[in-house]
Structure formats: structure tokens, C-alpha cells
N, C-alpha and C. Protein backbone atom coordinates (compact mmCIF):
# COMPACT_ATOMS: atom_id res chain seq x y z
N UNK A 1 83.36 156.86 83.42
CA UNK A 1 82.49 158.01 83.66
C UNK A 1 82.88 158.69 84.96
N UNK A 2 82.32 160.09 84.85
CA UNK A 2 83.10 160.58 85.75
C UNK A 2 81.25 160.79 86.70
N UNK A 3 81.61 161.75 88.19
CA UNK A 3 80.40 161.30 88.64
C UNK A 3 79.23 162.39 88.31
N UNK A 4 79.59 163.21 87.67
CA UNK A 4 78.43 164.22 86.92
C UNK A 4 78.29 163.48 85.86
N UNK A 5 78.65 162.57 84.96
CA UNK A 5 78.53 161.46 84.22
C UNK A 5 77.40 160.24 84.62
N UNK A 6 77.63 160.10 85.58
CA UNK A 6 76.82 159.06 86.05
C UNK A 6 75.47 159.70 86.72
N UNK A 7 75.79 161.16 87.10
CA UNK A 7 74.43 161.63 87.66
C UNK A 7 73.14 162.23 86.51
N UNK A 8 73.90 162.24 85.61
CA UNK A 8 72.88 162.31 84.13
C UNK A 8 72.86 160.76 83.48
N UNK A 9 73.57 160.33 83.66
CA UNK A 9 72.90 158.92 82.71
C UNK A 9 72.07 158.28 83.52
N UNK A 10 72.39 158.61 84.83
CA UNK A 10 70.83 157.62 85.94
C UNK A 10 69.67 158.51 85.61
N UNK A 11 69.55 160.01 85.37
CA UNK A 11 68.28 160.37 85.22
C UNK A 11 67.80 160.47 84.09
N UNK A 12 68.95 160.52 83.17
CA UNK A 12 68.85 160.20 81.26
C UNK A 12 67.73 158.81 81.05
N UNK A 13 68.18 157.65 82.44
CA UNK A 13 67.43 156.71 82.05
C UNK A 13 66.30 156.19 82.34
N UNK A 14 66.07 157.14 83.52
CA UNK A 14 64.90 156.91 84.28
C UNK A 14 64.27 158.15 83.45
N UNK A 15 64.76 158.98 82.57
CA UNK A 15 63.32 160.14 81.52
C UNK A 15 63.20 158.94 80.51
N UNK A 16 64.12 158.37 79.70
CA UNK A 16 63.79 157.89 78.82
C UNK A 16 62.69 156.78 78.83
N UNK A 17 62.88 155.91 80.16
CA UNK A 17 61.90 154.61 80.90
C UNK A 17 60.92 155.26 80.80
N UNK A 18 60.66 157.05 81.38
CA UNK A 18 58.94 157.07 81.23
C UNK A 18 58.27 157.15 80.24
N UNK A 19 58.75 156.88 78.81
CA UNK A 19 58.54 156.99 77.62
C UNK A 19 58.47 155.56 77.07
N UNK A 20 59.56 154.58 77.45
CA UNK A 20 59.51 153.44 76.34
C UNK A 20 59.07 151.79 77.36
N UNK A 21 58.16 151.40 77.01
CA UNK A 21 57.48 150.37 78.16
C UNK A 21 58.50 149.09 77.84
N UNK A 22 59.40 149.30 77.27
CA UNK A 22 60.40 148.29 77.41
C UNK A 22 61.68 148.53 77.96
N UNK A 23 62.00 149.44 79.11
CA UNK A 23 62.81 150.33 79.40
C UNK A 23 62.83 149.37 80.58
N UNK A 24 63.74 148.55 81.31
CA UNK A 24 63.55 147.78 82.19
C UNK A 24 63.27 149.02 83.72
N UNK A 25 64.07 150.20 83.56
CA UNK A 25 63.51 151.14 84.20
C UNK A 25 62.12 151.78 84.47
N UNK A 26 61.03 151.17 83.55
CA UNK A 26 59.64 151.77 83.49
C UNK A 26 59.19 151.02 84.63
N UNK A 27 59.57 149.92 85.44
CA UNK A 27 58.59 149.64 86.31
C UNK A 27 59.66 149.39 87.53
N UNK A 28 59.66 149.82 88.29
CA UNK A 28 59.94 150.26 89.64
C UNK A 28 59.69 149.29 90.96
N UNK A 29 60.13 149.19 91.96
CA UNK A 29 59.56 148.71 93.33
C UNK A 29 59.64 149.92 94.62
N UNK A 30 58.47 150.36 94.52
CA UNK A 30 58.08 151.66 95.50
C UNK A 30 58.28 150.93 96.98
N UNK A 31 58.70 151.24 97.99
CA UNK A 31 58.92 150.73 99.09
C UNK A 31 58.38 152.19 100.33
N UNK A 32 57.50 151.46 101.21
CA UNK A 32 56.67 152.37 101.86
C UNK A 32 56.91 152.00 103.64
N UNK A 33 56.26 152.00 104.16
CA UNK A 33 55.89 151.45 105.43
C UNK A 33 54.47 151.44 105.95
N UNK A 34 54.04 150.41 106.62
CA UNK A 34 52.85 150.06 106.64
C UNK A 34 52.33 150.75 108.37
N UNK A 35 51.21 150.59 108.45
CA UNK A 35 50.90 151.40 110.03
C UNK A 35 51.40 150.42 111.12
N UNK A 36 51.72 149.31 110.96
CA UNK A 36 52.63 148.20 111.94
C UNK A 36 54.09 148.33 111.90
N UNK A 37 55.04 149.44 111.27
CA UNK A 37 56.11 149.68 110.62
C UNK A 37 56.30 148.67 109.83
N UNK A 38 55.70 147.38 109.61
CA UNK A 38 56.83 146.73 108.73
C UNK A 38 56.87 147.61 106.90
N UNK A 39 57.85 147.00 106.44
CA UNK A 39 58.09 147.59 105.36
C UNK A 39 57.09 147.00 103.94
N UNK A 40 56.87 147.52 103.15
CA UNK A 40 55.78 147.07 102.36
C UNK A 40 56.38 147.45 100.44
N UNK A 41 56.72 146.72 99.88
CA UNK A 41 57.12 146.95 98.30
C UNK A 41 56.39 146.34 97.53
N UNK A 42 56.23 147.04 96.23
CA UNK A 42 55.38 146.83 95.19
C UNK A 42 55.72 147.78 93.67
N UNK A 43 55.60 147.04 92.59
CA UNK A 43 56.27 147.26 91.36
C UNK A 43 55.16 148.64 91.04
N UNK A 44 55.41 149.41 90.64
CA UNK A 44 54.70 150.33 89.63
C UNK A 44 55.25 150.79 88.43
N UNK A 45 54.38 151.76 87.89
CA UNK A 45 54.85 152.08 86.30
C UNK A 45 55.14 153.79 86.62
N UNK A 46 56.76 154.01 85.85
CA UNK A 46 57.06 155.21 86.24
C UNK A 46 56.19 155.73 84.78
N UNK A 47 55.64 157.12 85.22
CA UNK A 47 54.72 158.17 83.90
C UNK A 47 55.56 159.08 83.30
N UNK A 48 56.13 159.77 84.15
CA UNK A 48 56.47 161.06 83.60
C UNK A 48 58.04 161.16 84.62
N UNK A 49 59.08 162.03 83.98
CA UNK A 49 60.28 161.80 85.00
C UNK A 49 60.57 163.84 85.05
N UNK A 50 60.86 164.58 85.80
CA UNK A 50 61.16 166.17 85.89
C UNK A 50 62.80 165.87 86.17
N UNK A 51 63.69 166.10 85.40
CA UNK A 51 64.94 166.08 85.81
C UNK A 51 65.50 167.02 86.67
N UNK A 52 65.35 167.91 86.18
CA UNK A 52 65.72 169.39 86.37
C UNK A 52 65.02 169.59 88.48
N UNK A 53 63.94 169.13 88.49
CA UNK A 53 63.32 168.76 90.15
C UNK A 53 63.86 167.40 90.50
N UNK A 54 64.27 166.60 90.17
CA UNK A 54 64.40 165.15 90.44
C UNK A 54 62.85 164.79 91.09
N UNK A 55 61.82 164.47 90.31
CA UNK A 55 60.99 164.25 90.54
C UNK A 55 60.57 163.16 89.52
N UNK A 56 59.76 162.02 90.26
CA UNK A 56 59.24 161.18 89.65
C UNK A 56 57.67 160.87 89.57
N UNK A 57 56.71 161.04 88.55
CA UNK A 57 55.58 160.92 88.46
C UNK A 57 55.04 159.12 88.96
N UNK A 58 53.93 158.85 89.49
CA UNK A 58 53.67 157.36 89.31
C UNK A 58 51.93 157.84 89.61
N UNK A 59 51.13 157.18 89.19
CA UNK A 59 49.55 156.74 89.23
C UNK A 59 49.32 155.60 90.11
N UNK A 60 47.94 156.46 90.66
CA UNK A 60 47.84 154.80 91.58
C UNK A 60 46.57 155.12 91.98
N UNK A 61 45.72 154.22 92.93
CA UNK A 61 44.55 154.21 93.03
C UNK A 61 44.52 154.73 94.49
N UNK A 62 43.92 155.41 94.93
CA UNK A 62 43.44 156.32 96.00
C UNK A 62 42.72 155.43 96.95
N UNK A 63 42.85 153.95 96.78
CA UNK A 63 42.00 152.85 98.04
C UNK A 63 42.73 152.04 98.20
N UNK A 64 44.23 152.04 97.49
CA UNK A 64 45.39 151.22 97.62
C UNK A 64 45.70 151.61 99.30
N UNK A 65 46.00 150.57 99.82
CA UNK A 65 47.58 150.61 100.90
C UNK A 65 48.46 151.26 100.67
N UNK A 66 49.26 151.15 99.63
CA UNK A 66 50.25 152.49 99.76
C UNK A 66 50.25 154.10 99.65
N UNK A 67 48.63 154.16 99.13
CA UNK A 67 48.16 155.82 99.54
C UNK A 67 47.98 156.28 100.85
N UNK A 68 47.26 155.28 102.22
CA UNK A 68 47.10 155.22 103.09
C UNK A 68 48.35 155.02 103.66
N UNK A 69 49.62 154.51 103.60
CA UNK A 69 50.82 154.39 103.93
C UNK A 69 51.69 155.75 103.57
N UNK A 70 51.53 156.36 102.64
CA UNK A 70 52.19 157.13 102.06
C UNK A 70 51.60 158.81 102.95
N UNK A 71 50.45 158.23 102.97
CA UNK A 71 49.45 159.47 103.78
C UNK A 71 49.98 159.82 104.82
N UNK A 72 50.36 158.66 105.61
CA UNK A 72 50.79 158.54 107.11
C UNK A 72 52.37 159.02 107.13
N UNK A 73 52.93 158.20 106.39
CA UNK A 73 54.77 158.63 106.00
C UNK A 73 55.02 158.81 104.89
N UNK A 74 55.60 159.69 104.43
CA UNK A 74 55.83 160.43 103.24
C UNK A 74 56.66 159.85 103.04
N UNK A 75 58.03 159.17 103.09
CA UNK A 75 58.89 159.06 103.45
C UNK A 75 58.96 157.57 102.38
N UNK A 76 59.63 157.33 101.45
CA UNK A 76 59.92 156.43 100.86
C UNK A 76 61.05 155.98 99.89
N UNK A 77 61.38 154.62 99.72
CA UNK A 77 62.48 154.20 98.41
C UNK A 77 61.83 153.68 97.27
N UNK A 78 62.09 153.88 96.31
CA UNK A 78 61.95 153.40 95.26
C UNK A 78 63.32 152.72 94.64
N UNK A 79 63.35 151.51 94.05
CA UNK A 79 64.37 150.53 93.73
C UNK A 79 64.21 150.28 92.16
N UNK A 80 65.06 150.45 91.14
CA UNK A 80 65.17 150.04 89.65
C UNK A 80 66.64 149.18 89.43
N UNK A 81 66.33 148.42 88.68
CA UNK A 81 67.19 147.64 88.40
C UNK A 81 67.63 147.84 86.41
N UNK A 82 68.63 148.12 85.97
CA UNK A 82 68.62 147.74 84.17
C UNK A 82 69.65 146.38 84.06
N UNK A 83 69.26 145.33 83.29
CA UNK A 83 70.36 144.51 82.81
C UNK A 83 71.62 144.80 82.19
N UNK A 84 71.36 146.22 81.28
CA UNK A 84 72.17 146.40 80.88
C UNK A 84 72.70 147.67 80.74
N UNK A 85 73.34 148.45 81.78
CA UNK A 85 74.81 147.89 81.70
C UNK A 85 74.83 147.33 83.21
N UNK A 86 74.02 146.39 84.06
CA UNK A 86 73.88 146.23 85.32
C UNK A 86 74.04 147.09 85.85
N UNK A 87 72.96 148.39 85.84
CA UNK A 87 72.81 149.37 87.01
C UNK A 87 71.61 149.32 88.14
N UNK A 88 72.05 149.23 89.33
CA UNK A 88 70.86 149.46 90.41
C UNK A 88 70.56 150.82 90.62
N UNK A 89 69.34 151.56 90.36
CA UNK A 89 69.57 152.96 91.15
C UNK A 89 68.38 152.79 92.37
N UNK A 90 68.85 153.16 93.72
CA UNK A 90 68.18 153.60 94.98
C UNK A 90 67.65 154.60 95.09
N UNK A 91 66.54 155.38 94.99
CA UNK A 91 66.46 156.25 95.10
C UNK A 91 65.68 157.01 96.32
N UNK A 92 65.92 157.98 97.00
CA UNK A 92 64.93 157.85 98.65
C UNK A 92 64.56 159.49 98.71
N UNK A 93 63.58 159.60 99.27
CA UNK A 93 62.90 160.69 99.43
C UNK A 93 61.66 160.61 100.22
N UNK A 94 60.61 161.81 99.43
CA UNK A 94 59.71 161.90 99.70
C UNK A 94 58.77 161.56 98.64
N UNK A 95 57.13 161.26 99.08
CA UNK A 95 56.25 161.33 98.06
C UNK A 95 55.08 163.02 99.06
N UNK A 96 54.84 162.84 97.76
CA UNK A 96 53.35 164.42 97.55
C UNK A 96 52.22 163.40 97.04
N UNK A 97 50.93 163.52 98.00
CA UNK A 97 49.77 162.24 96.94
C UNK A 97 48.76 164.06 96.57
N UNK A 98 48.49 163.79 95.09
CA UNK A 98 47.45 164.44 94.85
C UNK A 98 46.90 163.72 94.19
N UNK A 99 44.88 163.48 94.93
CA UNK A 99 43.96 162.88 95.08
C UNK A 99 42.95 163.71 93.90
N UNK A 100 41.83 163.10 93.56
CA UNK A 100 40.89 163.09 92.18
C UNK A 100 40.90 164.35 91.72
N UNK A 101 40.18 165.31 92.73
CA UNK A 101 39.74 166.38 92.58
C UNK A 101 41.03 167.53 92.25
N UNK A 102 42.03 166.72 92.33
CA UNK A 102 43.49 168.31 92.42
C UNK A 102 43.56 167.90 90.59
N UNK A 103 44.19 169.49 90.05
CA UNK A 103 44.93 169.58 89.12
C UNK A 103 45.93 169.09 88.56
N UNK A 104 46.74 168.44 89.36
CA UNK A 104 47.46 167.69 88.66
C UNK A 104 46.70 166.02 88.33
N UNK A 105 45.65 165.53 89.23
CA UNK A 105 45.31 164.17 88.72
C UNK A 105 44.57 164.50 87.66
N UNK A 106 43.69 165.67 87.62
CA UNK A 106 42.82 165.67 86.46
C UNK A 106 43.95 166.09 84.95
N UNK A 107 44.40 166.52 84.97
CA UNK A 107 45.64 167.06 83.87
C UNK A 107 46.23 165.30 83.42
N UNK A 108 46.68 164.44 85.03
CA UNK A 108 47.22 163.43 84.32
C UNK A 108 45.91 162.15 83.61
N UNK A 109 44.83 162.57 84.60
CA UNK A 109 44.15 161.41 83.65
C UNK A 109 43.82 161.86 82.59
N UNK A 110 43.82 163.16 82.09
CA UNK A 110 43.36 163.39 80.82
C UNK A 110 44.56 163.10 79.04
N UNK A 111 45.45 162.82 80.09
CA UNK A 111 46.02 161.86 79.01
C UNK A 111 46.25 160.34 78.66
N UNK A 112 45.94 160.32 79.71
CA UNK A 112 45.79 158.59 79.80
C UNK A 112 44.35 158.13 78.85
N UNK A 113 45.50 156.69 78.44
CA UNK A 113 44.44 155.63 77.03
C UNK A 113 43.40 155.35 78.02
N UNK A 114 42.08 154.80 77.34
CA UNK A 114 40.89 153.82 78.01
C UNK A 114 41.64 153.30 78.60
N UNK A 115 42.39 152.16 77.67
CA UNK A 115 43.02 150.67 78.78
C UNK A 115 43.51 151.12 80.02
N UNK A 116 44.17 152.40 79.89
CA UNK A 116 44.98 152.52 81.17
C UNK A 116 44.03 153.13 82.08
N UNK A 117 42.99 153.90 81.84
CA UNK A 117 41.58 154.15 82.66
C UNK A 117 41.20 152.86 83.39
N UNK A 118 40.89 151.93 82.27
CA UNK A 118 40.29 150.49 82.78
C UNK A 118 40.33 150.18 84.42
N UNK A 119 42.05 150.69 84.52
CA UNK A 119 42.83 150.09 85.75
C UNK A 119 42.23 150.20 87.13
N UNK A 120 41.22 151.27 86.89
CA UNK A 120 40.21 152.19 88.06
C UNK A 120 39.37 151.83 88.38
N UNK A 121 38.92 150.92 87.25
CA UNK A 121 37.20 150.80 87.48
C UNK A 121 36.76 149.58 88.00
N UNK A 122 37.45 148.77 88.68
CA UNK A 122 37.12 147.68 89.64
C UNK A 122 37.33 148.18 90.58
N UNK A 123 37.14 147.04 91.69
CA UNK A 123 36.98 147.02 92.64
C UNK A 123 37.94 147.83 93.85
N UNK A 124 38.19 147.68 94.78
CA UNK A 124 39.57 148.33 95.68
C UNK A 124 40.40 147.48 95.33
N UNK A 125 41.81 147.58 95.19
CA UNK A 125 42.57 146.93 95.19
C UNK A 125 42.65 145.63 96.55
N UNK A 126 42.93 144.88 96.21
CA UNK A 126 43.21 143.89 97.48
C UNK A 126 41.73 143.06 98.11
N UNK A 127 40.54 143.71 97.76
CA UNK A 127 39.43 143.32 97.90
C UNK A 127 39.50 141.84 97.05
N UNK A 128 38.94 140.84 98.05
CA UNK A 128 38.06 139.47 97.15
C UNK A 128 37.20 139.74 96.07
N UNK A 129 37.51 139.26 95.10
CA UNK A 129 36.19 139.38 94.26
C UNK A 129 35.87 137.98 93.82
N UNK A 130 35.73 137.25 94.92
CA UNK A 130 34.91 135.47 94.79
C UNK A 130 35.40 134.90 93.27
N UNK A 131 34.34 134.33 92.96
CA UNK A 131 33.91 133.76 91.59
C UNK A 131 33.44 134.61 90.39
N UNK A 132 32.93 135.80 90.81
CA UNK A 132 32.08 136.30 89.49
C UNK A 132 33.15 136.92 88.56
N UNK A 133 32.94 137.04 87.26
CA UNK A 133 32.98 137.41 86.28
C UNK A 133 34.02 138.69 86.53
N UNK A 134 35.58 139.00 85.53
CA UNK A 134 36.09 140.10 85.79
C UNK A 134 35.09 141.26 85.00
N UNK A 135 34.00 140.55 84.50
CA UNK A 135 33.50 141.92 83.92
C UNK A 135 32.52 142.85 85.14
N UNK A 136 31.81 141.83 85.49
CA UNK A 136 30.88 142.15 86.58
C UNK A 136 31.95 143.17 87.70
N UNK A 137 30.53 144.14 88.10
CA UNK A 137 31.17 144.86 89.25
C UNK A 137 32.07 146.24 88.90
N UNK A 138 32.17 146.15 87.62
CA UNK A 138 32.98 147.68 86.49
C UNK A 138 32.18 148.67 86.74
N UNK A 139 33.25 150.24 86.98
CA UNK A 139 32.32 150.81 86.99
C UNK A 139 32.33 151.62 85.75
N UNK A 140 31.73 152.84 86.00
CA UNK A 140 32.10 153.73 84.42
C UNK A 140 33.16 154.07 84.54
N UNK A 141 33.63 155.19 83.62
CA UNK A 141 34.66 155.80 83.63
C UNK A 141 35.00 157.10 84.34
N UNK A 142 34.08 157.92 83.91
CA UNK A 142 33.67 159.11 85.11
C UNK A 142 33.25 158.42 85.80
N UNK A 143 33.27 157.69 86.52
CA UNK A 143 33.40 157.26 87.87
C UNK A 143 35.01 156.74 88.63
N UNK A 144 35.33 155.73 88.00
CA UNK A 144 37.10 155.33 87.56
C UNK A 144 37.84 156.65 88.31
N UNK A 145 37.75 157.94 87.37
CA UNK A 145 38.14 158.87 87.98
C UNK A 145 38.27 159.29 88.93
N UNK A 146 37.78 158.72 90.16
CA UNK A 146 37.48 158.94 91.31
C UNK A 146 38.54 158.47 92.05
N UNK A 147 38.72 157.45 91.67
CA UNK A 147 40.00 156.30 92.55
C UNK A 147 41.03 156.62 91.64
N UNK A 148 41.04 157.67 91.16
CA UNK A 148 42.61 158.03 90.28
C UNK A 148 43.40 158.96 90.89
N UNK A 149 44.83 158.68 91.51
CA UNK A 149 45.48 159.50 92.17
C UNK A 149 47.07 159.52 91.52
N UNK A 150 47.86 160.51 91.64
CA UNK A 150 48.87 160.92 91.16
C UNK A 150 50.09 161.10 92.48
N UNK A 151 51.41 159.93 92.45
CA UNK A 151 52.46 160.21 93.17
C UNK A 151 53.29 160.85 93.08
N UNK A 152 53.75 161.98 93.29
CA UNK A 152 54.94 162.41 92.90
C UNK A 152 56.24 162.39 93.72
N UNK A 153 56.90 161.84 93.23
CA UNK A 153 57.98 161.36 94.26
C UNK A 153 59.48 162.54 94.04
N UNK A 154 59.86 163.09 95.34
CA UNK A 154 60.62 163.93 95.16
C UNK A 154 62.32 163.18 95.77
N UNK A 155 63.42 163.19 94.80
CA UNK A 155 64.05 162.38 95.11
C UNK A 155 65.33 163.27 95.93
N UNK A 156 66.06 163.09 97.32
CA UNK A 156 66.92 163.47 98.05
C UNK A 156 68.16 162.64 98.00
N UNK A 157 67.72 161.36 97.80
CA UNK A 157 69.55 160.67 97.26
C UNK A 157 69.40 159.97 96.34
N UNK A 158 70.40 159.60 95.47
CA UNK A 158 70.63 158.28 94.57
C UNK A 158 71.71 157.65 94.97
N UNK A 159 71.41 156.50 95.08
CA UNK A 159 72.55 155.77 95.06
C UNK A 159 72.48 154.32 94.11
N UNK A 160 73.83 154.99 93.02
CA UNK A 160 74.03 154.65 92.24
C UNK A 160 74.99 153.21 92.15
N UNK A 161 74.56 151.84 91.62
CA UNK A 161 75.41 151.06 91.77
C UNK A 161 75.62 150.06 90.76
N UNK A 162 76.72 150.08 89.93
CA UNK A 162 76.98 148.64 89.19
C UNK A 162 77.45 147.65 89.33
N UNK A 163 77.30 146.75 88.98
CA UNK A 163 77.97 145.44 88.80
C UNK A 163 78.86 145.28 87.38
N UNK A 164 80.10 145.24 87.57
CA UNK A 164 81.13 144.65 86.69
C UNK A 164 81.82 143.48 86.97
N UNK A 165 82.25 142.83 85.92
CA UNK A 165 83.07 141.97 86.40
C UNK A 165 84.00 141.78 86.88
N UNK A 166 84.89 142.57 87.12
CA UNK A 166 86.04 142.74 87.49
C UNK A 166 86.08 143.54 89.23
N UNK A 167 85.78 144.86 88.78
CA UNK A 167 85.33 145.89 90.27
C UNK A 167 84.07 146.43 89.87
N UNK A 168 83.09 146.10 90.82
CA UNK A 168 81.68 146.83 91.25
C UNK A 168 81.88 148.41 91.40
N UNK A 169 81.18 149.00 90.88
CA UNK A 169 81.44 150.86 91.13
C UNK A 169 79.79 150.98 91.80
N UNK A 170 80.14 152.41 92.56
CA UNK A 170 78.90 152.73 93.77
C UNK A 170 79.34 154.18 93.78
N UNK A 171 78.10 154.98 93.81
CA UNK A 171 78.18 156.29 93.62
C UNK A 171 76.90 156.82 94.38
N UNK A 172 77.61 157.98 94.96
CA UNK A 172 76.26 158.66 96.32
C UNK A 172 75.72 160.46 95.55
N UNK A 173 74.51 160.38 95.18
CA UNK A 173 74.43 161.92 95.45
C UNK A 173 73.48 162.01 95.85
N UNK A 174 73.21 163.41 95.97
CA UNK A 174 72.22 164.29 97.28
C UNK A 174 72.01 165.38 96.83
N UNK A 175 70.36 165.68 96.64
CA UNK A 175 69.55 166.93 96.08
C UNK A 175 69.02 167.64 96.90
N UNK A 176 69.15 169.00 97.03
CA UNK A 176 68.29 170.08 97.65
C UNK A 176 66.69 169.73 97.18
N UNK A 177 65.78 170.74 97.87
CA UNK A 177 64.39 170.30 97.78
C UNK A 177 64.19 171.04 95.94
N UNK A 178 64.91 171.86 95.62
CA UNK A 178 64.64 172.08 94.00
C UNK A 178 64.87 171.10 93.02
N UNK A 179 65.90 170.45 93.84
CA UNK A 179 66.51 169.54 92.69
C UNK A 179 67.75 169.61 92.34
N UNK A 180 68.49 170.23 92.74
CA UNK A 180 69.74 170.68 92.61
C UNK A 180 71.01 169.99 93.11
N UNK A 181 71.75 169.37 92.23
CA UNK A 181 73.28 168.52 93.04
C UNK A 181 73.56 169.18 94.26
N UNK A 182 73.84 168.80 95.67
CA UNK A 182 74.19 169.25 96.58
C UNK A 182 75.67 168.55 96.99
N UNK A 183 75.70 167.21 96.40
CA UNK A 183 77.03 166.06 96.51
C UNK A 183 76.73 164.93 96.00
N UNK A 184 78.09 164.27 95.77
CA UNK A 184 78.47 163.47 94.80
C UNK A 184 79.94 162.95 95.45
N UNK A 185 79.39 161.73 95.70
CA UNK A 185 81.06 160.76 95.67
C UNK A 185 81.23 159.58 95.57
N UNK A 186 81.95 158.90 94.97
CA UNK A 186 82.28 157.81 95.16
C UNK A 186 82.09 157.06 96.20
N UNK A 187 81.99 155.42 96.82
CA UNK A 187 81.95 154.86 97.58
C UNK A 187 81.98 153.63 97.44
N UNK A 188 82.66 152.71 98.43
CA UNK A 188 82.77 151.23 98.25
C UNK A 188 81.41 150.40 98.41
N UNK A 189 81.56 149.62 97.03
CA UNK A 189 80.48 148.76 96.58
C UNK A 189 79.61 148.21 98.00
């Protein structure tokens, strides 16, 4: 492959992941920084992928740590791994948080299943919840809504990397704020 080759099959696979929940690409490790700088990662589920912006959709709860992290520094990696054909893609940028009340969270929860509503309606994330009951403590759903927030992650590099058996290949590009190839090159593994 050549490297406009490789710069569509990394985003070929990260659109197709936001579609098929067996896409080893559908779940991600978002990497943030915490208000102590240390660094802070955690798996999420990619939603929706904008090729054409290099933009990546993700959901999350508005009392999480990494909204409050993300609030503070925009500034983040996201890490995917596929088995097959052993590709890593890096990807680094920025995130945009829009919180309950904006148009884009209400647009995205209105497609989202119950189950995936469900995800809202406990407690804060990271909070104890002792002994009682996972039922106890639920709230409604119009309520749920509340702690429903939308990431959109705008991506400025990829770096693209496989594993072969023979020679490892590694590939760099770099997007304007539209989305647009700005560079592309090769580089040692």
C-alpha cells in the first residue's frame, strides 16, 4: 500500500468500527491528563466516525473524570489496536465536550437503545455504591439525560503502525483543522 492507501484504510476502519460492535476498532483507549498531570486511560465505545473532518464521535457521562480532565485540557490520544492485519493507529488531537442541554447531545441521545440509556442512570461514575442492590438508586430516564454528554474528538495526527513478520511498517500523517491531508510519510518502526 501506498501512503494515501493506508490513510483511507485507517479511517475506512475506524467508520466501519462505528457500526459493527465486533470491530476490534469499536472500543478505543482515550488517554487524557488528570489535574496532577499524571496521565489517565480508559477504553470507550467509538459512535459515529466523520471522515471527510477526521472526527471521532464518543458518549460519556458528564460526572466522569475525563469530562473534568478534558474540560481543563483539550488535548488528547486515543489508542486502537486490530489483530488483524496487526494495525496500531495513534491518534492525537483535540476533544470539543458538548454537555446535556447542546444539540448535538440531544440529537445523539435520541438515537440511542434503552440499554444504552441505562448507562446514565446510576450513580457518578467512580462513586461507592456499598452493598445495595444494582437496582436501587436508578434514576429515570429523562433524568439519565442529564449526565449524557457527547465527545468529539478532532484528529491532527495518525500514526499509523504494523507489525509484520518480517519488517514492521510506520506511517505519519497530519490534518488541518477541516480535516484535510496536510502530510504523509513514511517512518522507522
Amino acid at each position: 500500500m501506498n501512503l494515501a492507501e493506508v490513510d483511507a484504510s485507517a479511517w475506512a476502519e475506524l467508520e466501519g468500527a462505528a457500526a459493527d460492535p465486533q470491530s476490534a476498532f469499536r472500543y478505543l483507549n482515550l488517554c487524557s491528563v488528570d489535574a496532577g498531570g499524571r496521565p489517565q486511560a480508559r477504553m470507550v465505545v467509538l459512535r459515529r466516525v466523520d471522515v471527510a473532518r477526521r472526527i471521532l464521535e464518543i458518549h460519556t457521562d458528564v460526572r466522569s473524570p475525563k469530562w473534568q480532565e478534558i474540560s481543563a485540557n483539550p488535548w488528547v490520544t486515543i489508542l486502537g489496536y486490530g489483530p488483524q492485519p496487526k494495525v496500531q493507529l495513534r491518534l492525537q488531537g483535540s476533544a470539543e465536550l458538548y454537555g446535556p442541554a447542546s444539540e448535538c447531545a440531544t440529537e445523539a441521545w435520541s438515537l440511542l437503545p434503552r440499554s444504552t440509556r441505562s448507562t446514565y442512570m446510576g450513580g457518578p461514575p467512580g462513586d461507592e455504591i456499598g452493598e445495595r442492590p444494582a437496582s436501587e438508586g436508578k434514576i429515570a430516564d429523562a433524568d439519565a439525560r442529564a449526565f449524557f454528554g457527547v465527545l468529539l474528538f478532532r484528529a491532527e495526527t495518525l500514526d499509523w503502525f504494523q507489525l509484520r513478520h518480517a519488517d514492521n511498517r510506520r506511517a505519519v500523517f497530519a490534518y488541518d483543522k477541516l480535516g484535510a491531508l496536510t502530510s504523509s510519510r513514511w517512518v522507522n518502526p
